[in-house]
C-alpha atoms as a PDB file:
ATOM      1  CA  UNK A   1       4.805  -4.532 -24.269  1.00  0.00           C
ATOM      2  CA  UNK A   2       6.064  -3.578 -20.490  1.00  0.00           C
ATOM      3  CA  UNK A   3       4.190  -3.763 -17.459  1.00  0.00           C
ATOM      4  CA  UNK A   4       4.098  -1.196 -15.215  1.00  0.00           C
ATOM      5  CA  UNK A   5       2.607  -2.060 -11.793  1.00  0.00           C
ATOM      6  CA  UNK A   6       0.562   0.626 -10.111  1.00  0.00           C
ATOM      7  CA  UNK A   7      -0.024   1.091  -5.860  1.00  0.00           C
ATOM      8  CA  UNK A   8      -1.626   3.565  -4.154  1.00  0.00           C
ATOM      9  CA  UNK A   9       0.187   4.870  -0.810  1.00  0.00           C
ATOM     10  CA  UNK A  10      -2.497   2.356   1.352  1.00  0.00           C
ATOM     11  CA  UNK A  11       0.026  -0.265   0.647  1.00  0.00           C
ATOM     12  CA  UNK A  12       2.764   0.980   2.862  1.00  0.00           C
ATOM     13  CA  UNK A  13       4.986   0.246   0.251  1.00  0.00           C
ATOM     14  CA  UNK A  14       8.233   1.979   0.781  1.00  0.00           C
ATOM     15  CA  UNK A  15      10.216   3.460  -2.652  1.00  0.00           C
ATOM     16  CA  UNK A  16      13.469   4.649  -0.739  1.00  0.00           C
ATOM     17  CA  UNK A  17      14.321   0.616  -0.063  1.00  0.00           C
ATOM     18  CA  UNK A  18      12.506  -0.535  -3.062  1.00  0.00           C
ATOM     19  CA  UNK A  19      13.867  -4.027  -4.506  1.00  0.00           C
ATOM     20  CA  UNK A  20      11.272  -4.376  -7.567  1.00  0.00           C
ATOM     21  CA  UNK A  21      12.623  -4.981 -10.461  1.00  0.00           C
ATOM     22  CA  UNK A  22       9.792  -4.332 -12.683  1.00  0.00           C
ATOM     23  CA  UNK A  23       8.613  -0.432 -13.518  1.00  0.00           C
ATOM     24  CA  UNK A  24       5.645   0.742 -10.824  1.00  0.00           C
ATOM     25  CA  UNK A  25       4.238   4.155  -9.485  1.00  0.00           C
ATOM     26  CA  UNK A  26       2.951   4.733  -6.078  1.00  0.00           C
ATOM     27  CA  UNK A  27      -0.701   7.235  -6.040  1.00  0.00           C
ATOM     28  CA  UNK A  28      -0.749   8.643  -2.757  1.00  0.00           C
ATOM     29  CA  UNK A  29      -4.135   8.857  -0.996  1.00  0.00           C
ATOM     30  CA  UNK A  30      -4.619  12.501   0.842  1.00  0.00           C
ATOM     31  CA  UNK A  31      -4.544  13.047   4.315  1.00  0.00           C
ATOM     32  CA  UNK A  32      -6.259  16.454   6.356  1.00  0.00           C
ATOM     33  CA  UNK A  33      -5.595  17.443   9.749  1.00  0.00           C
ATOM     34  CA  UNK A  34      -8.155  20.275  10.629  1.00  0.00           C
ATOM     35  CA  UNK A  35      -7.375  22.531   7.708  1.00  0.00           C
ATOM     36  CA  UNK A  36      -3.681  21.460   6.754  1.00  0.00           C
ATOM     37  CA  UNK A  37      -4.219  18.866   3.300  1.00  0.00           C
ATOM     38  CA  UNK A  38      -1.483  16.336   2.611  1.00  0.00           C
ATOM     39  CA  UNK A  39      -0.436  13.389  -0.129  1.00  0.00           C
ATOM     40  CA  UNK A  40       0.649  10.636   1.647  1.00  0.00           C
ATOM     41  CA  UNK A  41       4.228  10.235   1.757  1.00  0.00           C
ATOM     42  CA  UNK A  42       4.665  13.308  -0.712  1.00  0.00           C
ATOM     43  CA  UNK A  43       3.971  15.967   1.502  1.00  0.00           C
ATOM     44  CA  UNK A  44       4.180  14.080   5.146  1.00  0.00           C
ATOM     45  CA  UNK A  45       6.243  11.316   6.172  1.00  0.00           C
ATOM     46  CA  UNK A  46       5.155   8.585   8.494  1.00  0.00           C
ATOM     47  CA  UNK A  47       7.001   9.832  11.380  1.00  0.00           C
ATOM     48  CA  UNK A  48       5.472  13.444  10.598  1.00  0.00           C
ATOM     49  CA  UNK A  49       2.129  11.711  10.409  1.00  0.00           C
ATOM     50  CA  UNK A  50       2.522   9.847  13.863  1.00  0.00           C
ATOM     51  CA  UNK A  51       3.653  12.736  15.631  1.00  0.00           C
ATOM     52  CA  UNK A  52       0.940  14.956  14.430  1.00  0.00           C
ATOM     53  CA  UNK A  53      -1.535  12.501  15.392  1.00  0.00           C
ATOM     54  CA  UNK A  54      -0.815  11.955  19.018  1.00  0.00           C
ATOM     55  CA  UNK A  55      -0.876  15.709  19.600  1.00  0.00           C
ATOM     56  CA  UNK A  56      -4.724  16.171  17.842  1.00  0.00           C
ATOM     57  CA  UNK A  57      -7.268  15.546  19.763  1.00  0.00           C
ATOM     58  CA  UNK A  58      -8.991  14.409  16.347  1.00  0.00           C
ATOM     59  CA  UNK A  59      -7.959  12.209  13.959  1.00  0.00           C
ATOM     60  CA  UNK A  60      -7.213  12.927  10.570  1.00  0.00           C
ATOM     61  CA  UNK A  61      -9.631  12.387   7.645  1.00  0.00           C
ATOM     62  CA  UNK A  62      -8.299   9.785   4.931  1.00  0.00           C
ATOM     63  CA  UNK A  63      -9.501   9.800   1.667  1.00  0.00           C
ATOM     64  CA  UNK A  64      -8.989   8.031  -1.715  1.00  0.00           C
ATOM     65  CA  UNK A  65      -6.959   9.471  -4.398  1.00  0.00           C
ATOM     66  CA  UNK A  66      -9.338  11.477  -6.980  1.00  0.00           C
ATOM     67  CA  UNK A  67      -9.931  10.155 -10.527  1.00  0.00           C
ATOM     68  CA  UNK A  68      -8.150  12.245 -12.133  1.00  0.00           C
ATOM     69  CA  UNK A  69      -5.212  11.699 -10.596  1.00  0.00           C
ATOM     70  CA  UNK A  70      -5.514   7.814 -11.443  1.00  0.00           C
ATOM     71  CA  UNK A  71      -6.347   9.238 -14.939  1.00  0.00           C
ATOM     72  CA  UNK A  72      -3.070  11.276 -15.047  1.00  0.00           C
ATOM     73  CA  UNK A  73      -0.840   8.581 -14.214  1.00  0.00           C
ATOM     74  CA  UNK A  74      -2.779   5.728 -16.803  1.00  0.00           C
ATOM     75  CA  UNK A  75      -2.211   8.031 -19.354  1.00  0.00           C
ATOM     76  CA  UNK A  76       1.187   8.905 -18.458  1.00  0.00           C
ATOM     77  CA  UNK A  77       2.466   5.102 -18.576  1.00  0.00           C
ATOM     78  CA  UNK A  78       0.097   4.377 -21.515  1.00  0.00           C
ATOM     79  CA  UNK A  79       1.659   6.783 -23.535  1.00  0.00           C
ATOM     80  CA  UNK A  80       5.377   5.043 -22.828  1.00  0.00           C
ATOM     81  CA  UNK A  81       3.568   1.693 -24.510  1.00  0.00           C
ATOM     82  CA  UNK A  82       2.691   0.155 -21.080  1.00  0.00           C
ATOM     83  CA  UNK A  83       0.176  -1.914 -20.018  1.00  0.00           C
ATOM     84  CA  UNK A  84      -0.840  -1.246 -16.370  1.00  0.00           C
ATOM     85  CA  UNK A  85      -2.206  -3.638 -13.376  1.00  0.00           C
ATOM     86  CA  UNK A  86      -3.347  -1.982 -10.374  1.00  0.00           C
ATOM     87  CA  UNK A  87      -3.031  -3.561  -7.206  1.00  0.00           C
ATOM     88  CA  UNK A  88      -5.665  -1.693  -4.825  1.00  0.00           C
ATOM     89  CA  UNK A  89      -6.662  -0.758  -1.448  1.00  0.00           C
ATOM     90  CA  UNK A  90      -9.433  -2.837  -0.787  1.00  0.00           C
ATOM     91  CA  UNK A  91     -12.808  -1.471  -1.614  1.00  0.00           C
ATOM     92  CA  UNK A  92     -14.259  -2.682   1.901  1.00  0.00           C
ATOM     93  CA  UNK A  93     -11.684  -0.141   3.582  1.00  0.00           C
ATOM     94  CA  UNK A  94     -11.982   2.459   1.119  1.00  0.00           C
ATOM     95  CA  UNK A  95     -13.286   4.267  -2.540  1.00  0.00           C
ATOM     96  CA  UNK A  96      -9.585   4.196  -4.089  1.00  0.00           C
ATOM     97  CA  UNK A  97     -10.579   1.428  -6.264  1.00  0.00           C
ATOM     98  CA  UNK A  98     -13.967   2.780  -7.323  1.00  0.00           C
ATOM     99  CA  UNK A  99     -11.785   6.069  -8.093  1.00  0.00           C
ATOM    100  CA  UNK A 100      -9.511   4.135 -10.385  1.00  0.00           C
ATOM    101  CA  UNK A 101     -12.266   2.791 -12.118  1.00  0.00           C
ATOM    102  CA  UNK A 102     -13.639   5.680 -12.848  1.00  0.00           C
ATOM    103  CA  UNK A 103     -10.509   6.747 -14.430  1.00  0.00           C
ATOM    104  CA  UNK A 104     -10.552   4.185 -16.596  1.00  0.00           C
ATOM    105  CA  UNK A 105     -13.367   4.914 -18.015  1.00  0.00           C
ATOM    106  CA  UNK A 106     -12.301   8.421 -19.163  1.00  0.00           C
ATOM    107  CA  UNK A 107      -9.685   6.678 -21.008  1.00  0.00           C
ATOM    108  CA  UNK A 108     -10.352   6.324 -24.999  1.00  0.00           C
ATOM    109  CA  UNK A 109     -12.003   3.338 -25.578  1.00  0.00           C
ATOM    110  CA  UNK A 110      -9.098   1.977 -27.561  1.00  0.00           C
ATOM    111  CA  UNK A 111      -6.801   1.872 -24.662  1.00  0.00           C
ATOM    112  CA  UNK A 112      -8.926   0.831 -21.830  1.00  0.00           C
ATOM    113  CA  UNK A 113      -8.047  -3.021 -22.167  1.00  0.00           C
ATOM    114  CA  UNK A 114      -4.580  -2.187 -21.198  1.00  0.00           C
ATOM    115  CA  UNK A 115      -5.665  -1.552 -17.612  1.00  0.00           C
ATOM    116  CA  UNK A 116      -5.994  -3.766 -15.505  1.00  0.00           C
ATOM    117  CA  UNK A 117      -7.607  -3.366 -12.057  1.00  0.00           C
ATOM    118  CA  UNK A 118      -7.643  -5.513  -9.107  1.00  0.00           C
ATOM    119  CA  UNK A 119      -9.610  -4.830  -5.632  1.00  0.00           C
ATOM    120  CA  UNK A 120      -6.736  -6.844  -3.057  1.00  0.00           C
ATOM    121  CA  UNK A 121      -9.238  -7.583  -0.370  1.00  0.00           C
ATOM    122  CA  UNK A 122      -6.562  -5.933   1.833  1.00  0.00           C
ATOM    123  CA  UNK A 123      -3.194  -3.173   2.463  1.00  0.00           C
ATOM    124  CA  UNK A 124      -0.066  -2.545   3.486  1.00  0.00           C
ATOM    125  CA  UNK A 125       1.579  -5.344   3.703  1.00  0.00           C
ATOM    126  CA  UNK A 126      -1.289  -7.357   1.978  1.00  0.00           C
ATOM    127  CA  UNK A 127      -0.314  -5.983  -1.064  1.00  0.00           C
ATOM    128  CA  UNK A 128       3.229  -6.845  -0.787  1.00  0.00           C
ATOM    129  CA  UNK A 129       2.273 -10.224  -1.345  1.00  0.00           C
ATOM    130  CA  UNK A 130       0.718  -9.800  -3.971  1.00  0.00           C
ATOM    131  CA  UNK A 131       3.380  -7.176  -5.365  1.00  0.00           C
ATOM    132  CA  UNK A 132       6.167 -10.095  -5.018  1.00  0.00           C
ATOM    133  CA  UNK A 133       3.778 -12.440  -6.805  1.00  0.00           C
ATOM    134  CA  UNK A 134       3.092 -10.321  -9.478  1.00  0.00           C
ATOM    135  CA  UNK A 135       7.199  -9.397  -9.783  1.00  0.00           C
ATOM    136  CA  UNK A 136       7.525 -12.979 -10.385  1.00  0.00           C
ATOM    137  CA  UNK A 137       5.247 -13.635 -13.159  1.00  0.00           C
ATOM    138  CA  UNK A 138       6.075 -10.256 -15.294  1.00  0.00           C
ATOM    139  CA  UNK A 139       9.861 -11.839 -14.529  1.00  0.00           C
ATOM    140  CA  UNK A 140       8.160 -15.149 -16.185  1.00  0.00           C
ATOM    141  CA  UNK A 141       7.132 -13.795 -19.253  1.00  0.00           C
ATOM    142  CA  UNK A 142       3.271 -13.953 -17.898  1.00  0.00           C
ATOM    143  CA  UNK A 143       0.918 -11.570 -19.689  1.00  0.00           C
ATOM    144  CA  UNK A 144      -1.710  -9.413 -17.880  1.00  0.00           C
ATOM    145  CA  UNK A 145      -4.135 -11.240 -18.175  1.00  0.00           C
ATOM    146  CA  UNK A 146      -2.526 -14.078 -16.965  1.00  0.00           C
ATOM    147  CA  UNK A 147      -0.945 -12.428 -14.146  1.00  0.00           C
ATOM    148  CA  UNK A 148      -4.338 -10.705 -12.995  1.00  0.00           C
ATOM    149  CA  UNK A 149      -5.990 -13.602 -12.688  1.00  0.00           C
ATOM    150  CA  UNK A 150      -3.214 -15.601 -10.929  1.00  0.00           C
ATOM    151  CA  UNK A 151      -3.586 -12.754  -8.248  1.00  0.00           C
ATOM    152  CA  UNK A 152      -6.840 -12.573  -8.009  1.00  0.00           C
ATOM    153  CA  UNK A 153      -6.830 -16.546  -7.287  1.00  0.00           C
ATOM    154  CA  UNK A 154      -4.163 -15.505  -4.589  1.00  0.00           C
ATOM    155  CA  UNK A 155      -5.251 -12.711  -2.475  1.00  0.00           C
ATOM    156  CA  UNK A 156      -7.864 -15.437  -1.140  1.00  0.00           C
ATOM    157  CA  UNK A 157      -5.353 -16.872   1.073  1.00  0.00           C
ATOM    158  CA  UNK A 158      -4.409 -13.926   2.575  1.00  0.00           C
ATOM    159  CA  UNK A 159      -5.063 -13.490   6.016  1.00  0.00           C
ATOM    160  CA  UNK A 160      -3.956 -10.715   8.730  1.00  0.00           C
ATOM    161  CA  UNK A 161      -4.135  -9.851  12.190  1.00  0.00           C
ATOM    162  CA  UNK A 162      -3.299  -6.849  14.035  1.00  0.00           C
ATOM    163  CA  UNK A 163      -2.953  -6.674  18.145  1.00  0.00           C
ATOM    164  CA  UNK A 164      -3.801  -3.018  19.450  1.00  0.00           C
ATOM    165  CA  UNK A 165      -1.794  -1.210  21.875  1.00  0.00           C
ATOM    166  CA  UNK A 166      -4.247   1.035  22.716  1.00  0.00           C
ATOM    167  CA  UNK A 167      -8.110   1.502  21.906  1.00  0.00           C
ATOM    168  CA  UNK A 168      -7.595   5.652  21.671  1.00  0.00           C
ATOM    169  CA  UNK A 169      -8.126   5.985  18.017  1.00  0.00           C
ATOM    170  CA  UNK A 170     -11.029   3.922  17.213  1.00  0.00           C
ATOM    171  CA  UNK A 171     -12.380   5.861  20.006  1.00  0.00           C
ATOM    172  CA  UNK A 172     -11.697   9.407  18.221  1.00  0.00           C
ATOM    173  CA  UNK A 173     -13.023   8.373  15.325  1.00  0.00           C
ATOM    174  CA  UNK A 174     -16.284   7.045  16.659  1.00  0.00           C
ATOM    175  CA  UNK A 175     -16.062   3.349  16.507  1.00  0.00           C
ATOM    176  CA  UNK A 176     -16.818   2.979  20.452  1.00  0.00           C
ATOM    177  CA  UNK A 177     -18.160   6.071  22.806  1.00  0.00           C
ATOM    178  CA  UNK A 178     -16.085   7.692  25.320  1.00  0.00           C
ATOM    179  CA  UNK A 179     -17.740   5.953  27.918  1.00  0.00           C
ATOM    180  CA  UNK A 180     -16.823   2.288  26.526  1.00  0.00           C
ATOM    181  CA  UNK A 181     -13.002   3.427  25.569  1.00  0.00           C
ATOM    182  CA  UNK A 182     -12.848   4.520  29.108  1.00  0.00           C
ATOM    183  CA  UNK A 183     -14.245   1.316  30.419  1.00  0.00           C
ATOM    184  CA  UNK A 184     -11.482  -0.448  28.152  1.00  0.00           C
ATOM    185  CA  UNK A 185      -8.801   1.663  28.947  1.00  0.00           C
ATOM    186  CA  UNK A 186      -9.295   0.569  32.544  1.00  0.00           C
ATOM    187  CA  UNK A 187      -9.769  -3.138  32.055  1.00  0.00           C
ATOM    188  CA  UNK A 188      -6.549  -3.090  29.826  1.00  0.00           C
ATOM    189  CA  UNK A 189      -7.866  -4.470  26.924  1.00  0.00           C
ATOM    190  CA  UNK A 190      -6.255  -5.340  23.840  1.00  0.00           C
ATOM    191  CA  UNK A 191      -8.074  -6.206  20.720  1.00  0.00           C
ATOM    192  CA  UNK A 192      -7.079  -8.779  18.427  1.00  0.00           C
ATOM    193  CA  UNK A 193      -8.390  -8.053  14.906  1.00  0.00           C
ATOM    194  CA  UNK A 194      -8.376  -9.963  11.593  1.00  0.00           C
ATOM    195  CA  UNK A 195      -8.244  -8.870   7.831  1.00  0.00           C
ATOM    196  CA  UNK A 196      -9.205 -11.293   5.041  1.00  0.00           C
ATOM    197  CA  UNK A 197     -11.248 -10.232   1.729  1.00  0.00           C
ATOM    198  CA  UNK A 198     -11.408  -6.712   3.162  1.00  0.00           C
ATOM    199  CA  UNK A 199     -13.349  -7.410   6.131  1.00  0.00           C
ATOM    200  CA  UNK A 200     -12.470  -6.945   9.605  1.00  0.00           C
ATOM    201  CA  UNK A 201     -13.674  -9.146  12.154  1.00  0.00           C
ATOM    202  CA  UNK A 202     -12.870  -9.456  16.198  1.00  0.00           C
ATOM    203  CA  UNK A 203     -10.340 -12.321  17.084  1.00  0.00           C
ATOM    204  CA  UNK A 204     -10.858 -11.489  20.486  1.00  0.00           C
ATOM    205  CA  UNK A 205     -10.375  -8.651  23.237  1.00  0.00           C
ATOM    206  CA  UNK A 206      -8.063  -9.601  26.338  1.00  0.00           C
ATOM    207  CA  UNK A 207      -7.382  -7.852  28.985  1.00  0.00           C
ATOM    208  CA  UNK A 208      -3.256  -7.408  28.940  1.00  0.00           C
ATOM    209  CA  UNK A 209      -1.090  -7.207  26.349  1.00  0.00           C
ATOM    210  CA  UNK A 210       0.094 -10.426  27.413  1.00  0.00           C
ATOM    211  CA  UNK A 211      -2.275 -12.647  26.446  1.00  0.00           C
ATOM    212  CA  UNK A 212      -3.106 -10.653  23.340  1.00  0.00           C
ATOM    213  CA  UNK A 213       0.614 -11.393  22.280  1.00  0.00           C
ATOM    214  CA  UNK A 214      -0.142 -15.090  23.503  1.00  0.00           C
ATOM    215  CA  UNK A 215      -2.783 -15.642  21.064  1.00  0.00           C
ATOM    216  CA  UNK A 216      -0.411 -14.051  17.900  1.00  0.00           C
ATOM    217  CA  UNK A 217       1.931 -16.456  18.672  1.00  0.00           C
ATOM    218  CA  UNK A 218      -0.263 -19.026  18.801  1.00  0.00           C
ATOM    219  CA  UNK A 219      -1.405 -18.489  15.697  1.00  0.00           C
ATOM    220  CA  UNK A 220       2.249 -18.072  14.489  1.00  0.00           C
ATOM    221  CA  UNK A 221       3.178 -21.067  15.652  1.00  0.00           C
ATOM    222  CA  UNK A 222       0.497 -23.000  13.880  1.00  0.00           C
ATOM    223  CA  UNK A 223       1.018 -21.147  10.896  1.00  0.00           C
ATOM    224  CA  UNK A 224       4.892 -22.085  10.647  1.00  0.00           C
ATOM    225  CA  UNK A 225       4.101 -25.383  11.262  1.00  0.00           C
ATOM    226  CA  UNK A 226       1.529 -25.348   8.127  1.00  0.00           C
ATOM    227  CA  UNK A 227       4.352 -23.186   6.075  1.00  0.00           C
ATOM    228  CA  UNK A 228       8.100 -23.577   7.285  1.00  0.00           C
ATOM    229  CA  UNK A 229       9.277 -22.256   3.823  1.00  0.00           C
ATOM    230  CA  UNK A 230       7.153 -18.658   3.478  1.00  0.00           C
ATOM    231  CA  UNK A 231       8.180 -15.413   4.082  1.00  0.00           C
ATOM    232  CA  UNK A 232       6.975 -13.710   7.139  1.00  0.00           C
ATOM    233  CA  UNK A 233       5.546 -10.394   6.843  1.00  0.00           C
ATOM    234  CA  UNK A 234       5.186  -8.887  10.171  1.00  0.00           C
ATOM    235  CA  UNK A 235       3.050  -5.406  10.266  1.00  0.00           C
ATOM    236  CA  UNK A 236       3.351  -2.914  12.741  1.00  0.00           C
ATOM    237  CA  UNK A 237       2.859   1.122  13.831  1.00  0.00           C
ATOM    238  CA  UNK A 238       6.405   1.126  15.822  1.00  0.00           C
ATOM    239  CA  UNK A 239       8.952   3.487  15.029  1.00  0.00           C
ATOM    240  CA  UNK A 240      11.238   0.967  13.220  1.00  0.00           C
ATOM    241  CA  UNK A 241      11.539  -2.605  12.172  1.00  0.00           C
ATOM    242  CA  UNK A 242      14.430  -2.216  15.017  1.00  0.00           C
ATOM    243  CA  UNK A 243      12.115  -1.162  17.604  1.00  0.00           C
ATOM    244  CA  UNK A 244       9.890  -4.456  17.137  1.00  0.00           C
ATOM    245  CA  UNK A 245      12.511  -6.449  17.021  1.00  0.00           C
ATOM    246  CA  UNK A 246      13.871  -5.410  20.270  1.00  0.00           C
ATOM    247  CA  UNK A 247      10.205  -5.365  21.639  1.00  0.00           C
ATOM    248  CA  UNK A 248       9.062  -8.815  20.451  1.00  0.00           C
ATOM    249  CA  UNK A 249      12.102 -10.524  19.139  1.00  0.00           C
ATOM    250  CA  UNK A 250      12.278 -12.800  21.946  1.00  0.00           C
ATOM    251  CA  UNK A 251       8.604 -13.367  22.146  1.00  0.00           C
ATOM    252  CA  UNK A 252       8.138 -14.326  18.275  1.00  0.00           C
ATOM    253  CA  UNK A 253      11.757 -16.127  17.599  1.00  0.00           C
ATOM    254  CA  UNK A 254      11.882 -13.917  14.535  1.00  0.00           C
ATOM    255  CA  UNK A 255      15.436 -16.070  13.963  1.00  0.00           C
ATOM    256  CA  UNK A 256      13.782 -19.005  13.191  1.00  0.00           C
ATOM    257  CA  UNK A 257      12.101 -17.713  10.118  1.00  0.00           C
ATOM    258  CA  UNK A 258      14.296 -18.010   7.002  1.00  0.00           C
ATOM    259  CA  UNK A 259      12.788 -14.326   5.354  1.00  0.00           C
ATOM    260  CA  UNK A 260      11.665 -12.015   7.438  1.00  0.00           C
ATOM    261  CA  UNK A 261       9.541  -8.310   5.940  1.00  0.00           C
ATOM    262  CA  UNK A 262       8.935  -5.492   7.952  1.00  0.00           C
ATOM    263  CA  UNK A 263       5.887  -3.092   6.724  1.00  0.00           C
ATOM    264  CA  UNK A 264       5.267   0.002   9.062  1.00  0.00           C
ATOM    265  CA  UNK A 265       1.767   1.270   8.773  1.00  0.00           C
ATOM    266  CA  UNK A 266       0.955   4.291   7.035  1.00  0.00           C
ATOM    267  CA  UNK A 267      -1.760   7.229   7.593  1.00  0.00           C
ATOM    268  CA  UNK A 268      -4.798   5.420   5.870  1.00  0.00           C
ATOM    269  CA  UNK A 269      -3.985   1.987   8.475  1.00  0.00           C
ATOM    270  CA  UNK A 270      -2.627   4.027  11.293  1.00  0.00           C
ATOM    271  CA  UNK A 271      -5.051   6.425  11.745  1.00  0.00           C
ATOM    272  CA  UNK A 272      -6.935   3.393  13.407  1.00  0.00           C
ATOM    273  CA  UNK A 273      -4.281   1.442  14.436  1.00  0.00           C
ATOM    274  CA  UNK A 274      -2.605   3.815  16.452  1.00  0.00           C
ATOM    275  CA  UNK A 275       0.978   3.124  17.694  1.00  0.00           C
ATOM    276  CA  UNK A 276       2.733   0.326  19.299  1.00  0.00           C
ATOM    277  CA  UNK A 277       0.097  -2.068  17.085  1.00  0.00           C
ATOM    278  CA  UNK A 278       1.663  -5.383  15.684  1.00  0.00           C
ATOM    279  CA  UNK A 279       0.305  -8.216  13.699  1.00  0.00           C
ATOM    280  CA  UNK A 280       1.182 -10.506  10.963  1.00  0.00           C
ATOM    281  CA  UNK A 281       0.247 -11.543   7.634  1.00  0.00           C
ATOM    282  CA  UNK A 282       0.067 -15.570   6.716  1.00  0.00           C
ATOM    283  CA  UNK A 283      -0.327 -16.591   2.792  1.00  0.00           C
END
């Protein structure tokens, strides 16, 4: 029996430069500006979706793919004789998990076992890790079962962080009042912001970009030194993988890494994390 892996659009994951070499599908959460409704990367792009944003003066509601569109696609690669694994947005960011369960259960009884569903504790580029790990084991000859619990076990390592350029969008969507995004606007401050298990937590707020950047490679630094043979995932809401390299090449020695992945953030990730953002993710 084949395994088909299955994504939703939250983890960035991009299917024109695709390298897997196992069978997946990608559900794409929706996206609304005012009264204009999109799938993510189906009916917008990213570049469409940054635009767009900078011009509203609110910011576009995310929302989780609807059961029966996680329903559609189980059945669809059930029907080929697949079993299916499900590597999801995490359930402390959004309801796409709690959507695929539900889909699940309006499977036939008889069938259900075959899917397999596993809350990440994270996105984007999160889930690449995972996707790579779990490439690897179907490669191996693991079952599902085996290979769901090997991730699970996994994703506890995983750790992110995410500098902000600019403090605009968490301000349109409420997280701070005008009054305090205008106060950091004018102090200059960056926050630093950390992902693991699906929580987000406050590294710290500086005032500069500088010393924000400081403190990432700090913790790059000590994270290399801990593990010189990993890949580096580096996340960001630039226009390219180009673009940051010619921004913070220098700064980050990207050279001196051996494998180097570049995941630019999508709508669910950069409706919050605005442009210019950049962070890593250590496993």
């Amino acid at each position: 029996m084949s395994i088909t892996l299955i994504l939703d659009s939250a983890s960035d994951y991009c299917v024109e430069h695709h390298t897997l070499s196992v069978p997946f599908v990608i559900i794409p959460l929706n996206i609304t500006f005012k009264d204009d409704h999109y799938l993510d990367g189906v009916d917008i792009s990213m570049d469409e979706f940054y635009e767009r944003m900078a011009k509203e003066e609110s910011l576009p509601k995310t929302s989780q793919p609807s059961p029966q569109a996680f329903y559609d696609v189980f059945l669809s690669e059930l029907d080929k004789g697949n079993e299916l694994i499900y590597l999801g947005l995490s359930s402390n960011l959004s309801g796409t998990v709690q959507s695929a369960g539900i889909a699940k259960g309006m499977l036939d009884e008889t069938v259900q076992n075959k899917v397999h569903i596993i809350d990440t504790g994270t996105a984007s580029a999160g889930i690449h890790v995972l996707l790579k790990e779990a490439e690897k084991l179907v490669q191996e000859g693991k079952n599902a079962v085996e290979i769901v619990a090997s991730i699970n076990e996994k994703k506890q390592s995983i750790l992110g962080y995410v500098l902000l350029e600019t403090l605009e969008n968490v301000k349109k969507g409420g997280r701070i009042s005008a009054v305090q995004g205008a106060v950091a606007e004018f102090l200059n401050i960056k926050p630093l912001l950390s992902v693991q298990n699906g929580i987000v937590g406050t590294v710290g707020k500086y005032r500069g970009k500088k010393k924000g950047l400081n403190k990432l490679m700090e913790l790059l630094h000590d994270w290399k030194q801990k593990h010189p043979e990993k890949e580096l995932f580096i996340i960001h809401s630039l226009p390219s993988k180009e673009d940051v390299i010619k921004e913070f090449g220098d700064l980050f020695s990207f050279h001196a890494f051996k494998s180097i992945s570049f995941t630019r953030f999508g709508s669910t990730i950069g409706t919050y994390a605005s442009e210019n953002a950049i962070g890593f993710i250590f496993h």
